[in-house]
Protein backbone atom coordinates (compact mmCIF):
# COMPACT_ATOMS: atom_id res chain seq x y z
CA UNK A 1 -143.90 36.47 -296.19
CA UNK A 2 -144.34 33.74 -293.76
CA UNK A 3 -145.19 29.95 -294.51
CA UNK A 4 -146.76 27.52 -292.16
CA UNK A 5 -143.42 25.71 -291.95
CA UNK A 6 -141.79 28.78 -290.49
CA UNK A 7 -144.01 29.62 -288.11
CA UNK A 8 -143.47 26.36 -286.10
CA UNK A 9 -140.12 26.77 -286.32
CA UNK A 10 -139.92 30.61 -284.88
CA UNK A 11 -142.55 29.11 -282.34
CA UNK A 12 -140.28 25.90 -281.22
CA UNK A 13 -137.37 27.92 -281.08
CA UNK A 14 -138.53 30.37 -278.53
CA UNK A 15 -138.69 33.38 -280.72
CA UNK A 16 -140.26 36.52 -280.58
CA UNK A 17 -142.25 38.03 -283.68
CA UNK A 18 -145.05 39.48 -284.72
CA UNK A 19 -147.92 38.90 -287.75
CA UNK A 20 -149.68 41.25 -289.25
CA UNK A 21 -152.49 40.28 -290.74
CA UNK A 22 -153.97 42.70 -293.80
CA UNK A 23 -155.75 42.44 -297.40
CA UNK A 24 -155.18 45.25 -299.96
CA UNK A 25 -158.95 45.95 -300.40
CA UNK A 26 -159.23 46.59 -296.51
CA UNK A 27 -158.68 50.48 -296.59
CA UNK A 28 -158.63 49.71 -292.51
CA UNK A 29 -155.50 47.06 -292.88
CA UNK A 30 -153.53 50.28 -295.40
CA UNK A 31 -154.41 53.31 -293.15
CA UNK A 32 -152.94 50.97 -289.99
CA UNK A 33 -149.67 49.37 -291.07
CA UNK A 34 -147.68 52.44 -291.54
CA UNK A 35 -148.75 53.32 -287.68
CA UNK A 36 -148.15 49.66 -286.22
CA UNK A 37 -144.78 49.18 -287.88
CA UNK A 38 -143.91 52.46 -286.73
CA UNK A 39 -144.86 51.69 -283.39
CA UNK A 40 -143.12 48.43 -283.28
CA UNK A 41 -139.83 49.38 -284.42
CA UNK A 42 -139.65 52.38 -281.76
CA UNK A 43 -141.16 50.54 -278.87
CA UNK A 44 -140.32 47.06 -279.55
CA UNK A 45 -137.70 46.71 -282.16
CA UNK A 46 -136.36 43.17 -280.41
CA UNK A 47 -139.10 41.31 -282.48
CA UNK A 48 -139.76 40.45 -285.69
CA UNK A 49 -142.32 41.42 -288.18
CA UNK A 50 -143.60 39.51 -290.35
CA UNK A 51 -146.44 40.87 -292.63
CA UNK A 52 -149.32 38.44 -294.29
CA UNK A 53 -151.39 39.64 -297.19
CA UNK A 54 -154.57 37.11 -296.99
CA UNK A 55 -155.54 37.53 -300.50
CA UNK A 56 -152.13 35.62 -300.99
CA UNK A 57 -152.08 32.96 -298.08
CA UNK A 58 -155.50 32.31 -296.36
CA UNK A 59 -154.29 29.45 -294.62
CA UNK A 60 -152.02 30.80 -292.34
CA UNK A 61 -154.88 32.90 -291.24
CA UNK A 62 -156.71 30.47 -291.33
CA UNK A 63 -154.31 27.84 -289.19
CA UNK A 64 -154.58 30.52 -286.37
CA UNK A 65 -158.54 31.02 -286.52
CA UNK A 66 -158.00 34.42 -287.83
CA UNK A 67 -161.33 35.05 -290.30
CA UNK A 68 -160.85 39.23 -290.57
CA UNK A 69 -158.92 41.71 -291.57
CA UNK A 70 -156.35 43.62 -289.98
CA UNK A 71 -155.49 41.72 -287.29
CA UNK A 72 -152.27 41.01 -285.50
CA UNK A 73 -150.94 38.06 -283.34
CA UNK A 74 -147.85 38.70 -281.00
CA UNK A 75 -145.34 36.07 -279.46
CA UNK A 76 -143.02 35.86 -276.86
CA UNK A 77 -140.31 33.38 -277.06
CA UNK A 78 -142.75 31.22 -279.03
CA UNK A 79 -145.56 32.01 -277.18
CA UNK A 80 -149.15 33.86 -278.22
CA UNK A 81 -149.42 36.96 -275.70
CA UNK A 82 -151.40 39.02 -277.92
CA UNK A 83 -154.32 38.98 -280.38
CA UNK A 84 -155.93 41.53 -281.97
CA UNK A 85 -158.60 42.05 -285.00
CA UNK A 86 -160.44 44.71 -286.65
CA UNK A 87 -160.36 47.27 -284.00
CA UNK A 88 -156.69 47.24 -282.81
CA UNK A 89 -155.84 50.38 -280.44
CA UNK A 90 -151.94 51.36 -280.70
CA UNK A 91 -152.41 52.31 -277.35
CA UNK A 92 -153.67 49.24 -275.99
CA UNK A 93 -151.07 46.95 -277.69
CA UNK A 94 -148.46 49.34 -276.31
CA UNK A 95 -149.83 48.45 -272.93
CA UNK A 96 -150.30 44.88 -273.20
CA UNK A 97 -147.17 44.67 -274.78
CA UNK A 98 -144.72 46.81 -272.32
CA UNK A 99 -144.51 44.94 -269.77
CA UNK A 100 -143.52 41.24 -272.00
CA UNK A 101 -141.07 43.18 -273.88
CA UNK A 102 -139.30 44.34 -270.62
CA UNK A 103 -139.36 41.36 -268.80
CA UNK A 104 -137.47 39.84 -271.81
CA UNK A 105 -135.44 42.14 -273.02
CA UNK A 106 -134.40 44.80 -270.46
């Protein structure tokens, strides 16, 4: 789990990570996780995941203007690149994502 705090600090340090943004009544958030952590391990294993359960922690959601469920913010060395919600295509993040990762990290 994630705190406010923590997030600055991956942010002002340059690092690269992930959120994942669910709820356990969103049948949508359950049937996707398995797929996007899958995903992100194989295609992008360099950052970090970091999974938020809004029933939990609204604010941090909330901090980042997220108001539904799943969604999923990407950063690269600190930096939002990505941002998703409710619809999220595997296929599309893979996309937006490629060419970030590489320029990093390959």
């Amino acid at each position: 789990m994630i705190k406010l705090e923590h997030l600055k600090q991956l942010q002002d340090n340059k690092q690269s990570f992930y959120i994942y943004f669910s709820a356990p009544a969103c049948s949508v958030c359950e049937a996707l996780q398995p797929k996007l952590i899958k995903l992100m391990k194989e295609e992008f294993p360099k950052l970090q995941a970091f999974p938020v359960n809004t029933s939990q922690t609204p604010e941090i959601a909330a901090q980042l203007g997220l108001y539904t469920n799943p969604s999923l913010l990407v950063f690269m060395e600190g930096n939002e690149v990505l941002r998703r919600s409710r619809v999220i295509s595997l296929k599309e993040v893979t996309t937006q994502l490629e060419r970030y990762y590489q320029l990093l990290f390959k």
